[in-house]
N, C-alpha and C. Protein backbone atom coordinates (compact mmCIF):
# COMPACT_ATOMS: atom_id res chain seq x y z
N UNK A 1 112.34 -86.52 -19.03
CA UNK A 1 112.15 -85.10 -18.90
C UNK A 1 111.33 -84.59 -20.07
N UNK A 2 110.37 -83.56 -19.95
CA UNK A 2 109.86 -82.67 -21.04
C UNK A 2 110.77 -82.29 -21.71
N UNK A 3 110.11 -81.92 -22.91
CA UNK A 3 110.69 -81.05 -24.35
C UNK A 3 110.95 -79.58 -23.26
N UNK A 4 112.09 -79.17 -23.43
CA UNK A 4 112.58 -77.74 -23.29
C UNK A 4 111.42 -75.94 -23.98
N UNK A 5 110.73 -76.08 -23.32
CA UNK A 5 109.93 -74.61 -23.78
C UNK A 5 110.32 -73.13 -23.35
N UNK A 6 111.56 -73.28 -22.54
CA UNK A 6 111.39 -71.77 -22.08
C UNK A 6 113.02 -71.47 -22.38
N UNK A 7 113.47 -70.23 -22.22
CA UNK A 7 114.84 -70.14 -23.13
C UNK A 7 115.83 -70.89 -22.17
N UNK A 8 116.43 -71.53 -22.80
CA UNK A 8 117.84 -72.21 -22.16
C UNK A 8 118.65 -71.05 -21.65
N UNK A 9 119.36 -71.35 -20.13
CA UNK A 9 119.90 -70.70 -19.77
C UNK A 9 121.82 -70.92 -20.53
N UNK A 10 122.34 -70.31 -19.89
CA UNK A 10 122.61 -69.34 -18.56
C UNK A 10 121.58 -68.55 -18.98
N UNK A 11 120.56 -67.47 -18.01
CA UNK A 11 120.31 -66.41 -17.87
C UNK A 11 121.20 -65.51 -16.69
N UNK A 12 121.22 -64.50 -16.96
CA UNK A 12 122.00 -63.41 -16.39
C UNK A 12 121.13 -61.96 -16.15
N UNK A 13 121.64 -61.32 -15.29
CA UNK A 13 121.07 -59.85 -14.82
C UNK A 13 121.83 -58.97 -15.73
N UNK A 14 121.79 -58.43 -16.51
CA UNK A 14 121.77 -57.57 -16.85
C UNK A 14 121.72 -55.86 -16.57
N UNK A 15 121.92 -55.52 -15.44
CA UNK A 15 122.27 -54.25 -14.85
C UNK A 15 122.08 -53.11 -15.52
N UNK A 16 122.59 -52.87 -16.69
CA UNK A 16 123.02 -51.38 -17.53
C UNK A 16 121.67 -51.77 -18.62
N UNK A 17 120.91 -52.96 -18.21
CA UNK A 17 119.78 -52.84 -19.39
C UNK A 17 118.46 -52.88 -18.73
N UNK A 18 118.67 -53.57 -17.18
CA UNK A 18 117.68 -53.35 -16.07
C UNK A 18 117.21 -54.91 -16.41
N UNK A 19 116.45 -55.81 -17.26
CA UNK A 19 116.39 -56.99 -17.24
C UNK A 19 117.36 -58.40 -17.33
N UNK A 20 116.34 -59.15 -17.36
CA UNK A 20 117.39 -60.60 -17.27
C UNK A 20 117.16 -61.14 -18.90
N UNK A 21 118.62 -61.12 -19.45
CA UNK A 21 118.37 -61.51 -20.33
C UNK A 21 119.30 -63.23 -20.41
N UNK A 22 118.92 -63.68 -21.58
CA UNK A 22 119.53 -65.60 -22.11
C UNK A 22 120.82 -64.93 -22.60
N UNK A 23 121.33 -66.68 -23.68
CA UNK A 23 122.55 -66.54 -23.70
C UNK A 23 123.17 -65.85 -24.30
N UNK A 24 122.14 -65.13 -25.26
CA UNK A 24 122.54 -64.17 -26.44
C UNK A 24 121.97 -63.07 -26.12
N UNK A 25 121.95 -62.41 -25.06
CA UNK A 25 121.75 -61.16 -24.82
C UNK A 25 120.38 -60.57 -24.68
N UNK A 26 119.78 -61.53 -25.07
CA UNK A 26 118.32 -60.89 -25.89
C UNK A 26 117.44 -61.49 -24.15
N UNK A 27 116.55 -60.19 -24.50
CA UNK A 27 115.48 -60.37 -23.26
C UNK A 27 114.89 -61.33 -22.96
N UNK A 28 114.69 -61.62 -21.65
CA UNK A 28 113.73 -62.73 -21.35
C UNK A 28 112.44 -62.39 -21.44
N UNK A 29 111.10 -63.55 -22.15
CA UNK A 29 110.11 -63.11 -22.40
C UNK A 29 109.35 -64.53 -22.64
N UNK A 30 107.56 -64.24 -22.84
CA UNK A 30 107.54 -65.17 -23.08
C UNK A 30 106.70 -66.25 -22.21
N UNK A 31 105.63 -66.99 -22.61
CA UNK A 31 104.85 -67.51 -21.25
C UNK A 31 105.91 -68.40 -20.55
N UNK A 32 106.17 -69.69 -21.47
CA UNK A 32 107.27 -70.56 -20.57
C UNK A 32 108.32 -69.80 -19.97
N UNK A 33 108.99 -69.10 -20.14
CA UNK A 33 110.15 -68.63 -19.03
C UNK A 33 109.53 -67.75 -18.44
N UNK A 34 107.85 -66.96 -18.46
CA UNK A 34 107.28 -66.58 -16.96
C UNK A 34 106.44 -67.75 -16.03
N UNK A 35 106.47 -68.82 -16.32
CA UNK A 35 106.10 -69.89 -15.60
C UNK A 35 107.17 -70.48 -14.94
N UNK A 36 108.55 -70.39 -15.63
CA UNK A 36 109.73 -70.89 -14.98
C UNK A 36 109.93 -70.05 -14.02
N UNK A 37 110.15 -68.74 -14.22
CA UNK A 37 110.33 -67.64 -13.19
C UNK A 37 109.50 -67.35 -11.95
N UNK A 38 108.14 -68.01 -12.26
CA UNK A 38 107.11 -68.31 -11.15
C UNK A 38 107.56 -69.36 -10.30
N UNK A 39 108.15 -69.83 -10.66
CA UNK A 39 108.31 -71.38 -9.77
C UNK A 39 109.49 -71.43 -9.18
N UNK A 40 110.14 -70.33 -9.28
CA UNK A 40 111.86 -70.35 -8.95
C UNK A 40 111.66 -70.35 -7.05
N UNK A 41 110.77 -69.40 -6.85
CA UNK A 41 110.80 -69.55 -4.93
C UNK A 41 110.61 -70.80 -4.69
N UNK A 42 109.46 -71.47 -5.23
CA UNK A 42 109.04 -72.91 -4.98
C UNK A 42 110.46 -73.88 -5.50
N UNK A 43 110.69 -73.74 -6.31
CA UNK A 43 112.40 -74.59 -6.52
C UNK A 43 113.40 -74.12 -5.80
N UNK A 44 113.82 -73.40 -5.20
CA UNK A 44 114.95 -72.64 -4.50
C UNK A 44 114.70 -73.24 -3.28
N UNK A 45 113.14 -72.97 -2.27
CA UNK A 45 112.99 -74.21 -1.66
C UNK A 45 113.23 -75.74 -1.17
N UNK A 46 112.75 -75.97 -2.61
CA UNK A 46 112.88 -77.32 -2.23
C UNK A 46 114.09 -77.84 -2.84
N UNK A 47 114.96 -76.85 -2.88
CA UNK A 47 116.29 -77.36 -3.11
C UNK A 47 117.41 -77.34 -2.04
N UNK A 48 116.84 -76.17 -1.05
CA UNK A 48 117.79 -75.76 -0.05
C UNK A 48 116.98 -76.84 1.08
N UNK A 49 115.68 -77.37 0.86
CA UNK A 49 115.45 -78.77 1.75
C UNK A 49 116.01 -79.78 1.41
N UNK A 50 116.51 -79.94 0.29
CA UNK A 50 117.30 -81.12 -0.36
C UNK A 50 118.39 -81.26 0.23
N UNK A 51 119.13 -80.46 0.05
CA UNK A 51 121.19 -80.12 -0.02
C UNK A 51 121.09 -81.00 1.69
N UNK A 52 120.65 -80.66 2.63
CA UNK A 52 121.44 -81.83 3.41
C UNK A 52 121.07 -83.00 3.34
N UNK A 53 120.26 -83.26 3.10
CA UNK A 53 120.23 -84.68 2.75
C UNK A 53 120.91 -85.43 1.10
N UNK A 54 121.21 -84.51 0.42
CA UNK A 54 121.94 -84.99 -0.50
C UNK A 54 123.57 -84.99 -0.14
N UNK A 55 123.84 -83.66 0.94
CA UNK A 55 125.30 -83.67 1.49
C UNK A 55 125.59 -85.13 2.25
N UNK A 56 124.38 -85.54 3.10
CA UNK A 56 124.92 -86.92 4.33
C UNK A 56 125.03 -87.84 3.34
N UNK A 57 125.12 -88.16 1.48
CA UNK A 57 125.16 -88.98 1.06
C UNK A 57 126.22 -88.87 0.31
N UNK A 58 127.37 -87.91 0.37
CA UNK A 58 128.35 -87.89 0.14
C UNK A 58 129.48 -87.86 0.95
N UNK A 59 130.70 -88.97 1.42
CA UNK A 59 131.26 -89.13 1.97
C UNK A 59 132.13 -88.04 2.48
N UNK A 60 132.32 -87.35 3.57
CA UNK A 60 133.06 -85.97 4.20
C UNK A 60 134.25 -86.41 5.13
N UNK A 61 135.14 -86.30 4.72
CA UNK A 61 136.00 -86.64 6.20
C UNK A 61 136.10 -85.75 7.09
N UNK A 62 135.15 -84.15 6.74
CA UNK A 62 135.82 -83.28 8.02
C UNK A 62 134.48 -83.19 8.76
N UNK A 63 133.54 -83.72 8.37
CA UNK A 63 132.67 -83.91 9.31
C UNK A 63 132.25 -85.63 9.89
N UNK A 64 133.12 -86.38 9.18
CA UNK A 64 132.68 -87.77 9.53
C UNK A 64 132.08 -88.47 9.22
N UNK A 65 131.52 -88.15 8.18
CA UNK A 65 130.49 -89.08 7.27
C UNK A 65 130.92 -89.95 6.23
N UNK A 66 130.01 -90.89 6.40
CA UNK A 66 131.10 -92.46 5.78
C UNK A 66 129.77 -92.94 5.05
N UNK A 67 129.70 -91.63 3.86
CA UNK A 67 128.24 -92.51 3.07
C UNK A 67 129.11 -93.71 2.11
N UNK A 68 128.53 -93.72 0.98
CA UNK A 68 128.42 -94.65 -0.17
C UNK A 68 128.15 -94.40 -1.72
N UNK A 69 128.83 -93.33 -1.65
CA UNK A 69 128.40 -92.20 -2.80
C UNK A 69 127.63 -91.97 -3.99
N UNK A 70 126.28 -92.54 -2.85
CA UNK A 70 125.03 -92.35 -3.67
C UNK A 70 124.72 -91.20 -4.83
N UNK A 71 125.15 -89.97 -4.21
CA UNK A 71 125.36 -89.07 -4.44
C UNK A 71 126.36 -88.29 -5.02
N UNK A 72 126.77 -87.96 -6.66
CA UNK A 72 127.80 -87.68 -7.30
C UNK A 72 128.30 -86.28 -6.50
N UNK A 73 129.57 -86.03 -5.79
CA UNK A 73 129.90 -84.46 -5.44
C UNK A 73 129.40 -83.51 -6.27
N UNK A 74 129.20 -83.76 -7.59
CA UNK A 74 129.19 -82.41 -8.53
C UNK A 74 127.85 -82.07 -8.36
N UNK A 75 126.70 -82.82 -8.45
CA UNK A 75 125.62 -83.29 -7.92
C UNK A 75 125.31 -82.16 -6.56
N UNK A 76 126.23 -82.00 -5.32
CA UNK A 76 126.16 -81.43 -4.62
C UNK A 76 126.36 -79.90 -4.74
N UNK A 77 127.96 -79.62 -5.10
CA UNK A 77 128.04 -78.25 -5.81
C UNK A 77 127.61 -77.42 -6.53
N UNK A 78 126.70 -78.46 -7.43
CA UNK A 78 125.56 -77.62 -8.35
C UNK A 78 124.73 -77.28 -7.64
N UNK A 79 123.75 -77.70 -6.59
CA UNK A 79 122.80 -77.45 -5.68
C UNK A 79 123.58 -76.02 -4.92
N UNK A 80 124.55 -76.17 -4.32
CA UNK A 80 125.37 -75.65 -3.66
C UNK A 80 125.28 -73.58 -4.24
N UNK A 81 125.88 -74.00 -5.58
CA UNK A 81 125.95 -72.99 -6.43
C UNK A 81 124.65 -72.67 -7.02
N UNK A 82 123.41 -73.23 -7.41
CA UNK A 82 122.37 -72.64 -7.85
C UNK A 82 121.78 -72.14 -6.32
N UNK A 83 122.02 -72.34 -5.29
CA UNK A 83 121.09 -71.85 -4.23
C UNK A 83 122.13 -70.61 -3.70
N UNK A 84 123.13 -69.93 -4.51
CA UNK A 84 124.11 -69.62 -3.60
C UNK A 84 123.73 -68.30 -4.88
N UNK A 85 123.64 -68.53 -6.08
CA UNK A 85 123.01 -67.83 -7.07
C UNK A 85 121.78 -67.07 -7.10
N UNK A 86 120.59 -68.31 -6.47
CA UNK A 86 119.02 -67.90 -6.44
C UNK A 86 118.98 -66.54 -5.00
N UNK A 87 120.05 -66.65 -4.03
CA UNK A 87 120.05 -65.43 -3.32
C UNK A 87 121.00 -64.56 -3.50
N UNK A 88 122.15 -64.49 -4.04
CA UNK A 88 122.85 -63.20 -4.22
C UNK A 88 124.13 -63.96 -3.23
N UNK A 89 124.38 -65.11 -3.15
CA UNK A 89 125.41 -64.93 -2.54
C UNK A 89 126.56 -65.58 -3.19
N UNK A 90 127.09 -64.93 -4.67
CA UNK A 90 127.76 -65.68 -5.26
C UNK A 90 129.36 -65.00 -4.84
């Protein structure tokens, strides 16, 4: 992976200040985290094309699937939860 250039999250909405600010409160700004923020539709994408095919590789008994757990569960839930985040449906 690259060296880290844009602020480490969590980022958060911020409401009563109108922007998104990092972990310390302070505004988001900055070319790298507006290049990250550019790319978020294009990642949200191709993440919500991912999740079933990363789900059929985790073994389910209530749907019947008898993978090989290529695929760590947490692995799944994170996908799960950042795409559940990137639209508002937390």
């Amino acid at each position: 992976m690259s060296e880290i250039k844009h602020t480490p999250g969590p980022w958060r909405i911020d409401r009563h200040l109108g922007m998104i600010v990092g972990p310390d409160g302070g505004p988001i700004s900055g070319e790298a985290n507006y290049v990250l923020a550019s790319a978020s539709p294009d990642l949200l994408e191709a993440l919500e094309y991912a999740l079933p095919y990363l789900e059929a590789c985790v073994p389910n008994p209530r749907n019947g699937i008898n993978a090989d757990y290529s695929v760590d569960v947490n692995c799944v839930d994170r996908a799960r939860a950042a795409i559940a985040k990137a639209t508002g449906i937390q």
